[in-house]
Protein backbone atom coordinates (compact mmCIF):
# COMPACT_ATOMS: atom_id res chain seq x y z
CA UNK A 1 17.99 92.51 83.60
CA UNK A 2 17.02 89.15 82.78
CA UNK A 3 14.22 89.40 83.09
CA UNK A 4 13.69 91.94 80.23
CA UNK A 5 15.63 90.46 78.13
CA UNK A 6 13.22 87.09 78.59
CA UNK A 7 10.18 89.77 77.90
CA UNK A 8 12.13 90.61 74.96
CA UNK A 9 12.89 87.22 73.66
CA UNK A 10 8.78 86.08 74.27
CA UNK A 11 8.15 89.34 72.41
CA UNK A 12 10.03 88.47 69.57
CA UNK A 13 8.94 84.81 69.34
CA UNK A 14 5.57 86.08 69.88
CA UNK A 15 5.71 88.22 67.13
CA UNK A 16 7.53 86.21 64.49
CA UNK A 17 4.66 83.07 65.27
CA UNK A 18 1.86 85.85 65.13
CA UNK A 19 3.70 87.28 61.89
CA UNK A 20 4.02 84.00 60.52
CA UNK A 21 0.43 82.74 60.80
CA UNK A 22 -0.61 86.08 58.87
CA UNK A 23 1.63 85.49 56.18
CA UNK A 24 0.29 81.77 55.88
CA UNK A 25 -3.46 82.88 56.21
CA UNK A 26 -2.22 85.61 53.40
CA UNK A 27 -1.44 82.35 50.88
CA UNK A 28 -3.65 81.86 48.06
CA UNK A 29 -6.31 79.64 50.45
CA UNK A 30 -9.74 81.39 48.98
CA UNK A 31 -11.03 78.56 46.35
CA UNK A 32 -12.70 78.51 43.17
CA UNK A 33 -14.56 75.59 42.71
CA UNK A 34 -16.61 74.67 39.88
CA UNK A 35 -19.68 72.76 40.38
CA UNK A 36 -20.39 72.25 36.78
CA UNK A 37 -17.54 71.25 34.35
CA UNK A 38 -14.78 74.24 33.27
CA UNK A 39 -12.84 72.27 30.10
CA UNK A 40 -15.33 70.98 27.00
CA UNK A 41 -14.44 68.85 23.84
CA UNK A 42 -17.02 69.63 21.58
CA UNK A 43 -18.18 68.46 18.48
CA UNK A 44 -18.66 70.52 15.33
CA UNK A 45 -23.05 70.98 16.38
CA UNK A 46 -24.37 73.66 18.13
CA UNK A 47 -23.82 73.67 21.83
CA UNK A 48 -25.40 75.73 25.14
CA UNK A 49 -24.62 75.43 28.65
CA UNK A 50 -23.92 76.97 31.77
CA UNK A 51 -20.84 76.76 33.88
CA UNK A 52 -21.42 78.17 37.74
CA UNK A 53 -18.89 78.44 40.50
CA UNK A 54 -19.44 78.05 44.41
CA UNK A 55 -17.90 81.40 44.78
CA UNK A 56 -18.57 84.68 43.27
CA UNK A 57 -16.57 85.33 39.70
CA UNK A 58 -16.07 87.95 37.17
CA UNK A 59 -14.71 87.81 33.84
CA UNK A 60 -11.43 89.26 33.53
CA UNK A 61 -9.34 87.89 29.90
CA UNK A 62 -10.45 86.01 26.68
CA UNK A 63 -8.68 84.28 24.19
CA UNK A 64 -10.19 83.21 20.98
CA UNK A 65 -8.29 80.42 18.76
CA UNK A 66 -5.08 80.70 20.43
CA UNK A 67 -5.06 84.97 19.92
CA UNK A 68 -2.57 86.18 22.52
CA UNK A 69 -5.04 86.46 25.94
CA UNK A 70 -6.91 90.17 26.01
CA UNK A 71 -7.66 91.67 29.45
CA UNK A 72 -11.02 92.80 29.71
CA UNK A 73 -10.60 94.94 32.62
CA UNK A 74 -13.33 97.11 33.50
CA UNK A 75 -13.42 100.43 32.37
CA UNK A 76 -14.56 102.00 35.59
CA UNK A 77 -14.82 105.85 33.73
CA UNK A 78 -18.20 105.27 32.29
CA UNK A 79 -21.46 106.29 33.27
CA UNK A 80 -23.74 104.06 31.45
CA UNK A 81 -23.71 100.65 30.27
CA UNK A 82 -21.53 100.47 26.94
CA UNK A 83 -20.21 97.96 24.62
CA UNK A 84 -16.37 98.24 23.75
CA UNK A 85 -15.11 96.51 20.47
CA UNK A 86 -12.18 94.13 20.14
CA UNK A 87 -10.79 92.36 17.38
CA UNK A 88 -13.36 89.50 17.26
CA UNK A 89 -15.79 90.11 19.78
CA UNK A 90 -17.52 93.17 21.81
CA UNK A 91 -18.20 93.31 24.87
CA UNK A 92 -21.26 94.45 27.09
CA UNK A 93 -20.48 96.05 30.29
CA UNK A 94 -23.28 96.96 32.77
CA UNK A 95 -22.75 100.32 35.33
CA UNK A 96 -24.83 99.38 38.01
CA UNK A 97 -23.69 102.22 40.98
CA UNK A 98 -20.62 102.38 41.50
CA UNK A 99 -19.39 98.93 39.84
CA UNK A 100 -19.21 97.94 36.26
CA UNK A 101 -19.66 94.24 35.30
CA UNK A 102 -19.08 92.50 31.88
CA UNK A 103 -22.33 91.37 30.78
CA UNK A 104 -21.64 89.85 27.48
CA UNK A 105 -19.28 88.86 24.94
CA UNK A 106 -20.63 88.72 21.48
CA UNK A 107 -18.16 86.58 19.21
CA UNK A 108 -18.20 85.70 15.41
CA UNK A 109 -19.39 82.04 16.78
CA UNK A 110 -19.59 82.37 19.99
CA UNK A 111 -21.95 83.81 22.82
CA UNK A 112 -21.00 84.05 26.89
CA UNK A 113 -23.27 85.54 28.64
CA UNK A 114 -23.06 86.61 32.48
CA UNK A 115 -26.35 85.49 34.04
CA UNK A 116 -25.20 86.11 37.28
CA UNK A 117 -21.91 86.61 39.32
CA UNK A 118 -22.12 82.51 40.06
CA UNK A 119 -22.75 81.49 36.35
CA UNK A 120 -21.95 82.01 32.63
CA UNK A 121 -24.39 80.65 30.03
CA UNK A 122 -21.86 79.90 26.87
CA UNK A 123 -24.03 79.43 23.60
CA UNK A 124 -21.41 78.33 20.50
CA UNK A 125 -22.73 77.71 16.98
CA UNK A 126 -21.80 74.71 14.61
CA UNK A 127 -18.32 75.02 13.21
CA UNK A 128 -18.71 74.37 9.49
CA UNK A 129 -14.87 74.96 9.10
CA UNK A 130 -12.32 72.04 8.75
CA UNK A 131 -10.23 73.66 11.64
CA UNK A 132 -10.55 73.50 15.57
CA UNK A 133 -11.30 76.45 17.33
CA UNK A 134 -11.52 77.29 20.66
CA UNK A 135 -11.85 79.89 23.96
CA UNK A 136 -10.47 80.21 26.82
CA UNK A 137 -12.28 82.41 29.46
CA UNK A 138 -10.52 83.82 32.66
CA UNK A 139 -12.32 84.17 35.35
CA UNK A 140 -11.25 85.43 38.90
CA UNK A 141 -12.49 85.95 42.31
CA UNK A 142 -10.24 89.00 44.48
CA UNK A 143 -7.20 86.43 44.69
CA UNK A 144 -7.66 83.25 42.64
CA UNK A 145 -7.64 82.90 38.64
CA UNK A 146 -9.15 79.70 36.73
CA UNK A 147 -9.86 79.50 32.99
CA UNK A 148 -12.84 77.73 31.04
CA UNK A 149 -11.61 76.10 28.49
CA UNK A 150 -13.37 75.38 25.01
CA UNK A 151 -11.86 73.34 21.96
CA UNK A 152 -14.79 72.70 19.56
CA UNK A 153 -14.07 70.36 16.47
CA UNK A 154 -14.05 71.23 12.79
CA UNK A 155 -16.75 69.65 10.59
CA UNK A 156 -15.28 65.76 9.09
């Protein structure tokens, strides 16, 4: 008899530890690093470059001069590639099989364009305006979200 109930006791222990470790490896350990810069200060000139992660990315949300953040989902019902408006920007998406990927964002001002699923080329013309402006681009992997972040000056 004591003997089981020492089988049962390792059991248990055994399975709480075994439990535990899967809840741990579970945590939010898969990275997203940058290997280029993710938050610019620009001036009021034209400005192009690309930002590229280690890991593979997708867009998934835009904001655009503070606008409440608009998930850009991807709308998995078409058949073709298509381009869905928004309030100040469309969007490209790409039906390759049985995926769909954003391929660009056309803005007023602003251009991001997916070059592949490791970088983003952003292109953003010269702000002739007094005000700031800015974007800020979510981008996720399957478990981990980071932003780019963009703040461009207003002309002096």
């Amino acid at each position: 008899m004591n003997l089981l109930k020492n089988i049962v006791k390792s059991g248990f222990t055994f399975g709480f530890i075994v439990g535990l470790l899967y809840l741990m490896m579970q945590c939010d350990y898969f990275p997203l690093d940058f290997l280029t810069p993710n938050d610019f200060k620009l001036d009021s000139s034209t400005h192009e470059f690309d930002v590229k992660t280690k890991q593979g990315t997708w867009i998934n949300a835009l904001s655009v001069n503070g606008s409440r953040e608009q998930y850009l989902g991807l709308p998995y019902n078409i058949d073709k590639d298509t381009v869905i408006y928004y309030n100040d920007y469309s969007v490209l998406y790409n039906k390759q099989k049985e995926t769909v990927d954003i391929v660009e964002i056309i803005g007023e001002w602003f251009d991001i364009k997916r070059l592949d699923g490791y970088t983003t080329r952003i292109s953003i013309d010269e702000n002739s305006n007094i005000a700031e402006r800015n974007i800020q681009i979510q981008i996720v992997t399957e478990t981990v979200t980071r932003y780019i972040t963009i703040n461009q000056k207003g002309k002096d």
